[in-house]
C-alpha atoms as a PDB file:
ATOM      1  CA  UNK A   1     183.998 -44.979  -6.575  1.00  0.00           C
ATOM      2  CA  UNK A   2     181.228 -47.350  -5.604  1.00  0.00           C
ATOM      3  CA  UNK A   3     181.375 -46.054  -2.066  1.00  0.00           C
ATOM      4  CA  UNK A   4     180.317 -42.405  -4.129  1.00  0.00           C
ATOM      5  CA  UNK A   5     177.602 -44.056  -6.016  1.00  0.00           C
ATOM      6  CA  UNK A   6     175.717 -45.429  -2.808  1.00  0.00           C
ATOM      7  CA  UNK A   7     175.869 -42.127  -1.205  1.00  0.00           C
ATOM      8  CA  UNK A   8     174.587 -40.548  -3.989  1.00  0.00           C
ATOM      9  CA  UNK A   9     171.393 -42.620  -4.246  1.00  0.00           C
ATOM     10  CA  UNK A  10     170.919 -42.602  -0.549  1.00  0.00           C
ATOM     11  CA  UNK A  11     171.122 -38.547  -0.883  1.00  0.00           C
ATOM     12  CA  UNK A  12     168.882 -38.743  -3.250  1.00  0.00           C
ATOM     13  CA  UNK A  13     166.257 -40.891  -1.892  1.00  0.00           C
ATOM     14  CA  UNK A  14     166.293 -38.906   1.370  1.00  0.00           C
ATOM     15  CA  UNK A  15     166.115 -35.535  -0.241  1.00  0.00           C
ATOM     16  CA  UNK A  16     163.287 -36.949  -2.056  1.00  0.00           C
ATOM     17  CA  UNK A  17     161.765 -37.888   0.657  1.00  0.00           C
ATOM     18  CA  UNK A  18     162.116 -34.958   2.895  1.00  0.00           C
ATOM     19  CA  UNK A  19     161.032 -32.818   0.170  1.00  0.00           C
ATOM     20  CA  UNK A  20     157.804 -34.839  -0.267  1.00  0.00           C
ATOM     21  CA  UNK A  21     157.050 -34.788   3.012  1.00  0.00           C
ATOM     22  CA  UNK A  22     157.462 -30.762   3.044  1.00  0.00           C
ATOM     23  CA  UNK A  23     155.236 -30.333   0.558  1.00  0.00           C
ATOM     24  CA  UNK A  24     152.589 -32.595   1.863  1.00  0.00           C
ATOM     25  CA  UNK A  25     152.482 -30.638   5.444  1.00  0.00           C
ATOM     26  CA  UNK A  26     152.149 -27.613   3.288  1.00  0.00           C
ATOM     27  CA  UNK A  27     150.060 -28.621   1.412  1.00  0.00           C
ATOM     28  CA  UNK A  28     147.591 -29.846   4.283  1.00  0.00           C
ATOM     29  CA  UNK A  29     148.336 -26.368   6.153  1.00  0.00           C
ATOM     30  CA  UNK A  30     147.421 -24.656   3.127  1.00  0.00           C
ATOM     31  CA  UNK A  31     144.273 -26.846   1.024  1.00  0.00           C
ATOM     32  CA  UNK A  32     142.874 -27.877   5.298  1.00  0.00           C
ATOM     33  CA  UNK A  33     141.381 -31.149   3.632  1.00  0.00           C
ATOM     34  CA  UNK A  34     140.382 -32.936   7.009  1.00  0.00           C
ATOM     35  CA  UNK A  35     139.335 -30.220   8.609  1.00  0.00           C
ATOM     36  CA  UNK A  36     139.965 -26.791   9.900  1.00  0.00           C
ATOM     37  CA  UNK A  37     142.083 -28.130  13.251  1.00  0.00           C
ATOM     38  CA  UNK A  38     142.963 -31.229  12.427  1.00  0.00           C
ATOM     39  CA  UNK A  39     144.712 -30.041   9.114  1.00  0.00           C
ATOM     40  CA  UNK A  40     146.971 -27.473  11.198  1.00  0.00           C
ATOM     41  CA  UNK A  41     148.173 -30.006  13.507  1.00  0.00           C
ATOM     42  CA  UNK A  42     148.495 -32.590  11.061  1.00  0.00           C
ATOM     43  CA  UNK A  43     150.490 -30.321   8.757  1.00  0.00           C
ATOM     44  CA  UNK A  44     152.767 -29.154  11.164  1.00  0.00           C
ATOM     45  CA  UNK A  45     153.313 -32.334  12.590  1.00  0.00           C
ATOM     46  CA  UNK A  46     154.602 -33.385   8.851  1.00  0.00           C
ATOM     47  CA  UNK A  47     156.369 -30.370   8.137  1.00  0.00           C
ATOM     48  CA  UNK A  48     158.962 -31.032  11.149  1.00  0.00           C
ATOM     49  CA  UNK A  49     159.435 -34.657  10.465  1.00  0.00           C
ATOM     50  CA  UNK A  50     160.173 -33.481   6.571  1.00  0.00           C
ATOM     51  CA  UNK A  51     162.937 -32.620   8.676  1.00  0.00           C
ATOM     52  CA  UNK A  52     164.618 -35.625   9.391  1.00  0.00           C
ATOM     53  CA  UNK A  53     165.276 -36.830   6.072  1.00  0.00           C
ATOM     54  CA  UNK A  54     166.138 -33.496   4.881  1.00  0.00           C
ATOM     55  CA  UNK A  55     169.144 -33.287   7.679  1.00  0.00           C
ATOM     56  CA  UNK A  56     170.327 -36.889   7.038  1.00  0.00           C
ATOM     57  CA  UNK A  57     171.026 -36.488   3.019  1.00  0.00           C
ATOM     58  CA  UNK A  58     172.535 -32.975   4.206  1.00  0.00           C
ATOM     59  CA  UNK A  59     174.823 -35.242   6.013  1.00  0.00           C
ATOM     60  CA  UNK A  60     175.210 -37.954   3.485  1.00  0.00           C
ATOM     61  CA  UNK A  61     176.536 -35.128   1.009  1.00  0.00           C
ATOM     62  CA  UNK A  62     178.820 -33.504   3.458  1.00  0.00           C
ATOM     63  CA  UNK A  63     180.048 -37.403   3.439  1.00  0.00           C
ATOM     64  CA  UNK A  64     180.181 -37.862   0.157  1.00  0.00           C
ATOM     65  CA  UNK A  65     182.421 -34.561  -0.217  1.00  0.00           C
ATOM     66  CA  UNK A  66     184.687 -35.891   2.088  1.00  0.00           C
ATOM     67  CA  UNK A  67     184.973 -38.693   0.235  1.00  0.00           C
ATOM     68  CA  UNK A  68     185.554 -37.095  -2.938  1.00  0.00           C
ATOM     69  CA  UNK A  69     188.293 -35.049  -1.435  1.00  0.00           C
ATOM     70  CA  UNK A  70     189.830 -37.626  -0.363  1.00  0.00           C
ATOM     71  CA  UNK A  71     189.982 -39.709  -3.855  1.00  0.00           C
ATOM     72  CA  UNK A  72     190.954 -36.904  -5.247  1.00  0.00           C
ATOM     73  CA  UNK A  73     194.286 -36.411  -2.794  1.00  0.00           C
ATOM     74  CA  UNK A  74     195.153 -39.867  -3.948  1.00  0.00           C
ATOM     75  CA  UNK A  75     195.090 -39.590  -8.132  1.00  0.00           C
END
């Protein structure tokens, strides 16, 4: 059950995280605030990394349901 718990937080931190990071690169596509140029490339830059964390805690919680199954096969 601990095993769960971890996974859970680190789902949630990295969800956090890649959600964050989403809004931030659309935020600096949308609001430009250093620039006309520099605010496109910058935001788009961010918006793919937002990525990374986003497809790790997908990952962690297709984990975490495999763990769950398999507690669940052994009550």
């Amino acid at each position: 059950m601990d095993e769960l718990k971890d996974m859970e937080r680190t789902y949630k931190r990295l969800f956090g995280l890649g959600s964050l990071l989403l809004l931030a690169g659309f935020a600096l596509l949308i609001f430009r605030p250093i620039g006309r140029d520099a605010s496109v490339v910058a935001g788009f830059i961010v918006f793919l990394l937002s990525f990374i964390p986003l497809d790790l805690a997908r990952r962690t919680a297709r984990k975490m349901a495999v763990v769950a199954l398999r507690e669940n096969r052994k009550a």
